[in-house]
N, C-alpha and C. Protein backbone atom coordinates (compact mmCIF):
# COMPACT_ATOMS: atom_id res chain seq x y z
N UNK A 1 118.15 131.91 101.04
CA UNK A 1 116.96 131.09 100.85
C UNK A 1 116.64 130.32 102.13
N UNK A 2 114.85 129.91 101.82
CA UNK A 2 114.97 129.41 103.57
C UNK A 2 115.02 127.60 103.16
N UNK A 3 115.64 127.07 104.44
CA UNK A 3 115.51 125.48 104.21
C UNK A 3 114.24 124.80 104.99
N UNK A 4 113.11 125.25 103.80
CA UNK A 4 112.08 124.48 104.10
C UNK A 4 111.75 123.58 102.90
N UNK A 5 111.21 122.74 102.85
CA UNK A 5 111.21 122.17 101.80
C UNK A 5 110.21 122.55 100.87
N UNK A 6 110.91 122.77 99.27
CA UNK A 6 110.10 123.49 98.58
C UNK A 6 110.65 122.60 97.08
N UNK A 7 110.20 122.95 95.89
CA UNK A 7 111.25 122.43 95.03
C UNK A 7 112.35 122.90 94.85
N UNK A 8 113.21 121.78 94.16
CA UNK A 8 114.43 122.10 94.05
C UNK A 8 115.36 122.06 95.43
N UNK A 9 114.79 122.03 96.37
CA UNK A 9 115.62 121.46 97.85
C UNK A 9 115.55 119.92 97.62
N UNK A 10 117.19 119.76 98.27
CA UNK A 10 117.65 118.41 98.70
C UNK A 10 116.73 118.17 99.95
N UNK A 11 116.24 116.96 100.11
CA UNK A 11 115.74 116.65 101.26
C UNK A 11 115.91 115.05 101.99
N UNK A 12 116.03 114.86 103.22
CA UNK A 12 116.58 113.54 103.76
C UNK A 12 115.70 113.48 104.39
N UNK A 13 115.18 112.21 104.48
CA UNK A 13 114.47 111.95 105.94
C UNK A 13 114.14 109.83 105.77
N UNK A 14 113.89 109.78 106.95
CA UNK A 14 113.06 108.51 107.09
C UNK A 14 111.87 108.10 107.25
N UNK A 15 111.67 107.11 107.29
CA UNK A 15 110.22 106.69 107.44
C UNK A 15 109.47 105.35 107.95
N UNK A 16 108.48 105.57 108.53
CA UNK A 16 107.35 104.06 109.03
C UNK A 16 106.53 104.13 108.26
N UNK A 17 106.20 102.92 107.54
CA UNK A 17 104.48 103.05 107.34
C UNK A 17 104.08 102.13 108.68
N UNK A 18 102.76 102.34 108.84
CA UNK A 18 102.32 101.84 110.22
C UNK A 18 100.83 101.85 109.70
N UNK A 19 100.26 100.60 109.89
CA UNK A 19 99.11 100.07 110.05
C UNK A 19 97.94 100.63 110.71
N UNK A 20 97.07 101.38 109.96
CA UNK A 20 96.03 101.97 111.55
C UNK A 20 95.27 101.32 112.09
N UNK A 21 94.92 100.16 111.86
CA UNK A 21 93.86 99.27 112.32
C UNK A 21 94.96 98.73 113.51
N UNK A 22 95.86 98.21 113.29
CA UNK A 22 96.35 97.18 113.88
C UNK A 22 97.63 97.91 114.86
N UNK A 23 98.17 99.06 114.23
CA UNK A 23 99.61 99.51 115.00
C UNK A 23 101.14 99.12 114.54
N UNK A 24 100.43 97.71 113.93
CA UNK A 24 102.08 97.18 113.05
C UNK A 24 103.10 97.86 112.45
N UNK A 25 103.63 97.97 112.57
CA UNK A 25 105.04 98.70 111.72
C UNK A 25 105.01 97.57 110.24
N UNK A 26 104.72 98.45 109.04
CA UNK A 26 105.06 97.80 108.13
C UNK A 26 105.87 97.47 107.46
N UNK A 27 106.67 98.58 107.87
CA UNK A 27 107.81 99.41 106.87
C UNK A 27 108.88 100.16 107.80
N UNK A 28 109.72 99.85 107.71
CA UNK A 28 110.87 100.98 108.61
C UNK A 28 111.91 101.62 107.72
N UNK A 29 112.07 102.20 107.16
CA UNK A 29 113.33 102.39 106.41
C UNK A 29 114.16 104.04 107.71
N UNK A 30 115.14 103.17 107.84
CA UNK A 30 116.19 103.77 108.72
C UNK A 30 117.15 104.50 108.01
N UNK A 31 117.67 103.69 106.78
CA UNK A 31 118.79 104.88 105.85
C UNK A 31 117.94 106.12 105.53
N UNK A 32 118.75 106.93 105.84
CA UNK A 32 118.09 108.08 105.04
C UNK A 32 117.54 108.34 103.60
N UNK A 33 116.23 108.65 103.00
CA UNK A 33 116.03 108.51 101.76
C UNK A 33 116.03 110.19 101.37
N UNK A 34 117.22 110.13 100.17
CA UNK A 34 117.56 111.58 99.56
C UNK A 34 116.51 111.59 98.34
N UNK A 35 116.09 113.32 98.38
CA UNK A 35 115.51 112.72 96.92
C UNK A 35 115.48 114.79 96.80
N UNK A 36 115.15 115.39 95.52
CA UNK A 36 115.28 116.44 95.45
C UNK A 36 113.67 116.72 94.84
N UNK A 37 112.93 117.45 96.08
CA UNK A 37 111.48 118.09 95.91
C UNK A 37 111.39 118.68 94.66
N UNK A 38 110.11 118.22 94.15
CA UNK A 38 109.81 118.70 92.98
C UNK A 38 110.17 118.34 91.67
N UNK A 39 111.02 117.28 91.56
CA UNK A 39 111.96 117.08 90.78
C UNK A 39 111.32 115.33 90.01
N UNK A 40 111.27 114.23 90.55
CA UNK A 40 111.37 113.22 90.81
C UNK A 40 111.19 112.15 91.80
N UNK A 41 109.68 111.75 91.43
CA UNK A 41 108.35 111.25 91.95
C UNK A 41 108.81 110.15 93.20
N UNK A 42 109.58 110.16 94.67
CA UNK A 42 110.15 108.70 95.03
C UNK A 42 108.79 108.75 95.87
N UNK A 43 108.23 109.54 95.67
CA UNK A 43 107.07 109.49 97.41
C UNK A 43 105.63 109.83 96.74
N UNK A 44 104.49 109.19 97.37
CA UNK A 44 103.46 109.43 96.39
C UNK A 44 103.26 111.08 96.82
N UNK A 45 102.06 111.79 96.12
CA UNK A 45 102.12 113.05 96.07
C UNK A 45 101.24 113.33 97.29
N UNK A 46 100.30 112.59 98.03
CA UNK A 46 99.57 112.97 98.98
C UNK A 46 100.93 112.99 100.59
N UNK A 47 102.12 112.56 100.20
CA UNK A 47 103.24 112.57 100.90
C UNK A 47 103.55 113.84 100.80
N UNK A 48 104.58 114.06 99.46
CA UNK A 48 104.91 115.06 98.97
C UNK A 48 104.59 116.38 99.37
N UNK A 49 103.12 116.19 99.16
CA UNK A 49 102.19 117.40 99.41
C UNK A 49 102.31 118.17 100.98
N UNK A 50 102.24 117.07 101.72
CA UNK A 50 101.97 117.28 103.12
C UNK A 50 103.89 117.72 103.68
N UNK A 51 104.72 117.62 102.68
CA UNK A 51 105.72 117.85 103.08
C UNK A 51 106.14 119.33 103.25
N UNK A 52 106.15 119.86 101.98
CA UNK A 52 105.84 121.09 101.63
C UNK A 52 105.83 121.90 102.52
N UNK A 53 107.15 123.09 102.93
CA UNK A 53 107.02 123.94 104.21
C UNK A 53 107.38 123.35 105.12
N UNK A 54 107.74 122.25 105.34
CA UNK A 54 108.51 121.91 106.59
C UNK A 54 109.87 121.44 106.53
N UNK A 55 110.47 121.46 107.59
CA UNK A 55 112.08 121.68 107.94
C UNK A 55 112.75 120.45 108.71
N UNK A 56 113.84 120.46 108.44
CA UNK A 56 114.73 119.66 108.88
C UNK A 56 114.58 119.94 110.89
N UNK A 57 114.43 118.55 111.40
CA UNK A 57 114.10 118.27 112.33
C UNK A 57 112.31 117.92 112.73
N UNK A 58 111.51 117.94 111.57
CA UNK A 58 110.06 118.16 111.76
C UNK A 58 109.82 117.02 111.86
N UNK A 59 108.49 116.30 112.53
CA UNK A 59 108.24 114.61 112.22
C UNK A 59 106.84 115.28 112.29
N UNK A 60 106.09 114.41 110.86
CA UNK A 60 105.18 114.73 110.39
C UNK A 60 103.79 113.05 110.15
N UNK A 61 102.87 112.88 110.71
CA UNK A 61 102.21 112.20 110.37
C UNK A 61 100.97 112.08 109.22
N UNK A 62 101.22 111.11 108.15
CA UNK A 62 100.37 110.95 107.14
C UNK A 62 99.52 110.16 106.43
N UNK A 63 98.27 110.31 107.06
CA UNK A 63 97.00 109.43 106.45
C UNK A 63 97.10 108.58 105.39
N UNK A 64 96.90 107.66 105.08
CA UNK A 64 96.91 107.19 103.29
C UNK A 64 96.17 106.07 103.85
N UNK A 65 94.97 106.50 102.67
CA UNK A 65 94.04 105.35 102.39
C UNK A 65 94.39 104.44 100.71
N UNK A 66 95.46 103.39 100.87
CA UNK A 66 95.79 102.90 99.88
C UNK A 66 94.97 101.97 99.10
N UNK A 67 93.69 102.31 99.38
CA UNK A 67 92.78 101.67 98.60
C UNK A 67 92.36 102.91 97.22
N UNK A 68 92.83 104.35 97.31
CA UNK A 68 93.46 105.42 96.57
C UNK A 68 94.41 105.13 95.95
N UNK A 69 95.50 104.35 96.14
CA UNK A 69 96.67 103.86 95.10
C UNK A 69 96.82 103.07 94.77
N UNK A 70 96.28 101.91 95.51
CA UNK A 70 96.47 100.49 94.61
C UNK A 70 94.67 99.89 94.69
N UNK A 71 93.55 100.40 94.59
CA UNK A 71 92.50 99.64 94.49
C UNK A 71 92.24 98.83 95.39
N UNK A 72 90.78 98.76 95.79
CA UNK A 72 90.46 97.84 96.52
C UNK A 72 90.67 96.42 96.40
N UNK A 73 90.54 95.72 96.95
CA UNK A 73 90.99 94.00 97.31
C UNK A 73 90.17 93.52 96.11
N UNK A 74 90.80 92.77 95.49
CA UNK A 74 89.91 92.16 94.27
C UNK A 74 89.75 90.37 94.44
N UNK A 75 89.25 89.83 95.24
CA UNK A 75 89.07 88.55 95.45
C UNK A 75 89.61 87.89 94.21
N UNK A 76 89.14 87.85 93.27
CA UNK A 76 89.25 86.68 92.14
C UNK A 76 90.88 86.80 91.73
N UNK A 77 91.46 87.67 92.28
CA UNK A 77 92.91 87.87 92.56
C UNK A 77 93.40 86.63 93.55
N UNK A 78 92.87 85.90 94.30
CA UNK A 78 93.24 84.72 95.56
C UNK A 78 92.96 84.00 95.51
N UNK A 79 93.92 82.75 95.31
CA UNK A 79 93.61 81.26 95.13
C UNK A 79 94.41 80.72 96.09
N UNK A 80 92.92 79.63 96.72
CA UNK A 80 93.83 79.08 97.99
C UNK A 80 93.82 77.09 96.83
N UNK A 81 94.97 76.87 97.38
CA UNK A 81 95.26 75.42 97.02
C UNK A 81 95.86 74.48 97.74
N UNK A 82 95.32 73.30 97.58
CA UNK A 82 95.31 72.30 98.56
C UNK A 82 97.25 71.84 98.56
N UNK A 83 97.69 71.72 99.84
CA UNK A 83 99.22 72.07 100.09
C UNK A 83 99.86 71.57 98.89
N UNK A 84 99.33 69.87 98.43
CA UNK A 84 100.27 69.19 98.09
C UNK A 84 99.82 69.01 96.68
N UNK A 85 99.42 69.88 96.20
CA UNK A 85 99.33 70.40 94.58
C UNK A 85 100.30 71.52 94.14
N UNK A 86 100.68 72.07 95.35
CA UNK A 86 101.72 73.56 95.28
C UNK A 86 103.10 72.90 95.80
N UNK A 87 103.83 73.47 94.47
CA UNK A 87 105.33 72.83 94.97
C UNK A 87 105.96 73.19 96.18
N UNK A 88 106.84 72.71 96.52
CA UNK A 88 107.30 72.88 97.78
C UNK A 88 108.23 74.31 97.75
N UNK A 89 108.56 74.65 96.78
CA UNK A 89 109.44 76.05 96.88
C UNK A 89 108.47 77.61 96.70
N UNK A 90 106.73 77.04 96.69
CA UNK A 90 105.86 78.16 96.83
C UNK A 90 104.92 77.93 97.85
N UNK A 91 105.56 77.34 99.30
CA UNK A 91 104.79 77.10 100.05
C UNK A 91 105.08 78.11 101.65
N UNK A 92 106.08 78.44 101.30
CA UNK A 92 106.84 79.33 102.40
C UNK A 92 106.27 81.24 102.30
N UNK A 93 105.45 81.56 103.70
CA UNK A 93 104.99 82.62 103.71
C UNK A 93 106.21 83.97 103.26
N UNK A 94 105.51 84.92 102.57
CA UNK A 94 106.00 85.90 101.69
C UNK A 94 106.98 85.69 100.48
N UNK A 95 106.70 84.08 99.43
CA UNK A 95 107.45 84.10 98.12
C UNK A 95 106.66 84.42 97.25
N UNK A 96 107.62 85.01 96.39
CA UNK A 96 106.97 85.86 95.47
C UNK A 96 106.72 84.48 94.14
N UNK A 97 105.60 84.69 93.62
CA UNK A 97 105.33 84.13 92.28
C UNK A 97 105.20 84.85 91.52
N UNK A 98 105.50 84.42 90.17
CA UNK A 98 104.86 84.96 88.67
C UNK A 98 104.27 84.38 88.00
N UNK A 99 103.18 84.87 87.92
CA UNK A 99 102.27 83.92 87.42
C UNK A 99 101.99 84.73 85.56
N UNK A 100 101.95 84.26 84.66
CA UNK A 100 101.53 84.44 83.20
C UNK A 100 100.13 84.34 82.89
N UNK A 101 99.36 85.06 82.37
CA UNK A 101 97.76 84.71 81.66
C UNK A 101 98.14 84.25 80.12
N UNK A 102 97.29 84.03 79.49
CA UNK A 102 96.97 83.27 78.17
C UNK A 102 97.97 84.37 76.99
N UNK A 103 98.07 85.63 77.55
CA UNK A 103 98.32 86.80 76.78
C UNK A 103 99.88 86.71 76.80
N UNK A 104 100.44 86.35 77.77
CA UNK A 104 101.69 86.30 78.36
C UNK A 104 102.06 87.56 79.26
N UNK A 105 100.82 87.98 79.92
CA UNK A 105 101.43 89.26 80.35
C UNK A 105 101.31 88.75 81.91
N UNK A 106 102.61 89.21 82.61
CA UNK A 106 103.13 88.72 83.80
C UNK A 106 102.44 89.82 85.30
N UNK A 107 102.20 88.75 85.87
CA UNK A 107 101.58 89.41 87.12
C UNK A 107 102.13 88.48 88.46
N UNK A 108 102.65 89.73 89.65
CA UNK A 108 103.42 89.13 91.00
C UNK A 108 102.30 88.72 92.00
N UNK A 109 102.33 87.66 92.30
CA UNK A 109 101.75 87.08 93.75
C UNK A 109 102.65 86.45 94.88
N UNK A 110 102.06 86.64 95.93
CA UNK A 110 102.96 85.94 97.07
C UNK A 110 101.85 84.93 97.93
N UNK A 111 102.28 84.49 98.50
CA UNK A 111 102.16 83.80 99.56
C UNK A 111 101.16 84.15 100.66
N UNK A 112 100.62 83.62 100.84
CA UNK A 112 99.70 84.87 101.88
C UNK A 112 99.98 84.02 103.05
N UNK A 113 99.31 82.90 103.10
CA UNK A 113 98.78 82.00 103.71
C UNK A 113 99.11 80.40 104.05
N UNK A 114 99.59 79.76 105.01
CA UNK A 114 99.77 78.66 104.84
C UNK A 114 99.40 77.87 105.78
N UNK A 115 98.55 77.26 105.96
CA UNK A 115 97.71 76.15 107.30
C UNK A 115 98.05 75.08 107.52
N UNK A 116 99.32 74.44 106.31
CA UNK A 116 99.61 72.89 106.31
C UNK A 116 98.67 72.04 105.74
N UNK A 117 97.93 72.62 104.96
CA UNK A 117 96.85 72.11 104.45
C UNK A 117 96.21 72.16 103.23
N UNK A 118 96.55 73.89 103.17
CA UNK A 118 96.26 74.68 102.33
C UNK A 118 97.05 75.86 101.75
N UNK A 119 97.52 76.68 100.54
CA UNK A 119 98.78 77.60 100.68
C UNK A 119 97.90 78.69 99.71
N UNK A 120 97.51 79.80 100.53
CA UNK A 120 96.53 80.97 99.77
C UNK A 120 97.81 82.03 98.80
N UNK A 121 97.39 82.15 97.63
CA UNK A 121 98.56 83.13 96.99
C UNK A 121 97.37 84.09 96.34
N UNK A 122 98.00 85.39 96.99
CA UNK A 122 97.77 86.69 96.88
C UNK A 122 97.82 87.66 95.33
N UNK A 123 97.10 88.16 94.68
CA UNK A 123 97.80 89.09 93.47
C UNK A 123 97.54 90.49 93.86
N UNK A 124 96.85 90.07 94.75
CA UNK A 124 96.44 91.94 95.35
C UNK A 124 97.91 92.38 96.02
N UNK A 125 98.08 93.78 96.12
CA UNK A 125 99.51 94.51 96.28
C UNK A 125 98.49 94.49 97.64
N UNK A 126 100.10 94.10 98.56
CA UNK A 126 100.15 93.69 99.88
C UNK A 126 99.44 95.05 100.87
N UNK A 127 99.20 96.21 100.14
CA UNK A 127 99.24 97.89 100.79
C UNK A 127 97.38 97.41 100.48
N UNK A 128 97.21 96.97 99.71
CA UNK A 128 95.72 97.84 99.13
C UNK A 128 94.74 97.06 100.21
N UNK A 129 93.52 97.74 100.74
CA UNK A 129 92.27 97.11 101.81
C UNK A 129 93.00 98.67 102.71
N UNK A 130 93.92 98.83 103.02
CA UNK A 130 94.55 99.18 104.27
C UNK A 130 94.32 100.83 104.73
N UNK A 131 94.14 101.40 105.53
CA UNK A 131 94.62 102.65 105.74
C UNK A 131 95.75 102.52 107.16
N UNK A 132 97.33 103.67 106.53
CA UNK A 132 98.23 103.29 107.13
C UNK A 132 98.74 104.66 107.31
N UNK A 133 99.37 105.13 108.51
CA UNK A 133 99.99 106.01 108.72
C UNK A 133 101.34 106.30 108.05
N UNK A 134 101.77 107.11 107.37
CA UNK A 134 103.23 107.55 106.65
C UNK A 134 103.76 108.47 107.64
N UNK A 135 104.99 107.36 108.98
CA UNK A 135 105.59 108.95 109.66
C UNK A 135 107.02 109.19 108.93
N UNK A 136 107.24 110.28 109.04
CA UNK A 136 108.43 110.76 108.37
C UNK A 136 109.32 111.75 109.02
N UNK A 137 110.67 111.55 109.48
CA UNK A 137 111.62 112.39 110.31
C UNK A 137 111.90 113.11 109.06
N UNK A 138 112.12 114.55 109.05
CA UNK A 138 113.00 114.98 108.06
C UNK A 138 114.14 115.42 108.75
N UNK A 139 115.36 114.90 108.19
CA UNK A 139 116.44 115.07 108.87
C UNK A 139 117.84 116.22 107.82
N UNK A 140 116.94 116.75 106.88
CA UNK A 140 118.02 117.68 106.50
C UNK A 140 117.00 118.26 105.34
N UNK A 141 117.06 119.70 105.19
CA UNK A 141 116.83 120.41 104.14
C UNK A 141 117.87 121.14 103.42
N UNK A 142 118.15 121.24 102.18
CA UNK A 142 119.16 122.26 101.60
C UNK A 142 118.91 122.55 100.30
N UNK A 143 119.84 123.52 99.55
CA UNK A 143 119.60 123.80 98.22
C UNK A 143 119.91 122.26 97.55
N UNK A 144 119.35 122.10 96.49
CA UNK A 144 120.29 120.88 95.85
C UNK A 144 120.80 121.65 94.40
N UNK A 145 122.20 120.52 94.53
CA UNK A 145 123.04 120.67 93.31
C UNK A 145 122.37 120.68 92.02
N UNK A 146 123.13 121.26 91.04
CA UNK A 146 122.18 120.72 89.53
C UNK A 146 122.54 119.26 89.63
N UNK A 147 123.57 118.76 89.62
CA UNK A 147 123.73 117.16 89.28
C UNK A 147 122.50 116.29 89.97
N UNK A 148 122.09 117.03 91.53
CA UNK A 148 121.63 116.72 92.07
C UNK A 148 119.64 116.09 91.76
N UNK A 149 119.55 118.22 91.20
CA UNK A 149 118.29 118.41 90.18
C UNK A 149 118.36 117.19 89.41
N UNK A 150 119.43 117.56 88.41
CA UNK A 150 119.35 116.69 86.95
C UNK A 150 119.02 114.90 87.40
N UNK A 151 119.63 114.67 88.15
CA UNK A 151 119.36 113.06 88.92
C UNK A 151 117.94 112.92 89.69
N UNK A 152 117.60 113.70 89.82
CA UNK A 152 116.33 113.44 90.58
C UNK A 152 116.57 113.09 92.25
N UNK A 153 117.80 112.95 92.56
CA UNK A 153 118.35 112.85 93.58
C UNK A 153 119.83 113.03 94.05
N UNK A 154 119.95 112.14 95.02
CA UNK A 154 121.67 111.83 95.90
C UNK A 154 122.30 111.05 94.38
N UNK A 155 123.58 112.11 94.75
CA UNK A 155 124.47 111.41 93.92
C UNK A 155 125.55 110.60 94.83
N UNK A 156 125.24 109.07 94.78
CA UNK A 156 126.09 108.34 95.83
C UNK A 156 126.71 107.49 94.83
N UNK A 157 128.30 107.34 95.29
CA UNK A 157 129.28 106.93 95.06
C UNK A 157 129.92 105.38 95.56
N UNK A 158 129.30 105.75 97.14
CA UNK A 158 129.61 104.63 97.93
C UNK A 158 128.32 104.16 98.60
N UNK A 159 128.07 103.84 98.88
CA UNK A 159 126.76 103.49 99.44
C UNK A 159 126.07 102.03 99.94
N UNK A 160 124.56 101.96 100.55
CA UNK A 160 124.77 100.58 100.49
C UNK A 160 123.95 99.88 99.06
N UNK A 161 124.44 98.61 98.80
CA UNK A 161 123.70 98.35 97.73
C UNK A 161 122.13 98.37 97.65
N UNK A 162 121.02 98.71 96.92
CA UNK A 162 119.97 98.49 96.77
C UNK A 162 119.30 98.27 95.70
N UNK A 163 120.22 97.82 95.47
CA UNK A 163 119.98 96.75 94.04
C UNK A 163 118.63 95.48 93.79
N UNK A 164 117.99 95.79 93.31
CA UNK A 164 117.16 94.49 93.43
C UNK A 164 116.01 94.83 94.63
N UNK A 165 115.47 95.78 95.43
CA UNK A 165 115.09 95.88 96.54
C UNK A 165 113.78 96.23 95.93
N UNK A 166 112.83 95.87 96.80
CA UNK A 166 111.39 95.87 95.94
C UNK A 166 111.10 98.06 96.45
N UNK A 167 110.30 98.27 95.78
CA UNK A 167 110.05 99.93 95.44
C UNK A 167 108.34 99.62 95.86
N UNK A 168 107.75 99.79 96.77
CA UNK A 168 106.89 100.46 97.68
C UNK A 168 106.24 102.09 97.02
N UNK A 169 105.41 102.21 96.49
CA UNK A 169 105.25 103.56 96.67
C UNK A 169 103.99 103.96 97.31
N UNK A 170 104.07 104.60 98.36
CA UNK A 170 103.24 104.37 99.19
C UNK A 170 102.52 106.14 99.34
């Protein structure tokens, strides 16, 4: 069989998201992310897609207009408030809040903004307005195991923890 990536291949690689307006690096993930094609959704599909047929050693660049996955900017989502009405432990740029509606159904905001004056908190997902480049090293193709299939991925034993780590799907 060939090791290009197809389903049912193990596949490794890394990744940037990168800002196209601006150049920023948004995102670096340096560990290798295992996941087995076709199998179990870790990458959105306009990723996925563009992966398809290529091989270990390839670096591949990928468009995403994430106003396609997470919706455009919804203003009435952003409330800026005067500093010293906002407690002091939601005044520090990138904390996350939870905020509750009348229903009790829970929605994440952060921090956007802080002037010393004023502290803007965000509900829009930090990706959406944006179009950002997805580069991606692929650094290994192979058959994958059934355990492998059946998991949707790497079966790791030892590893580093990533427990608790926020999930991006970009």
């Amino acid at each position: 069989m060939t090791n290009t990536i197809q389903d049912n291949k193990f596949v490794e690689l890394t990744y940037k998201v990168v800002d196209a307006k601006t150049g920023h690096v948004l995102s670096d993930v340096q560990f290798p992310l295992g996941y087995v094609h076709g199998v179990k959704s870790v990458l959105s599909s306009t990723v996925t897609d563009e992966l398809e047929g290529k091989k270990a050693g390839d670096l591949i660049k990928v468009p995403i207009d994430c106003n396609e996955i997470y919706g455009k900017r919804d203003n009435s989502l952003v409330f800026v408030e005067r500093i010293e009405n906002v407690p002091k432990e939601y005044r520090e740029l990138g904390t996350k809040v939870t905020m509750e509606n009348d229903k009790g159904e829970t929605k994440i905001f952060y921090v956007t903004k802080n002037d010393g004056k004023s502290v803007t908190i965000d509900g829009n997902n930090p990706m959406c307005g944006r179009n950002v480049f997805f580069n991606l090293e692929i650094l290994s193709v192979r058959d994958a195991t059934e355990e492998e299939i059946e998991a949707g991925g790497a079966i790791v034993e030892d590893g580093p923890d990533v427990s608790g780590t926020l999930k991006v799907e970009i």
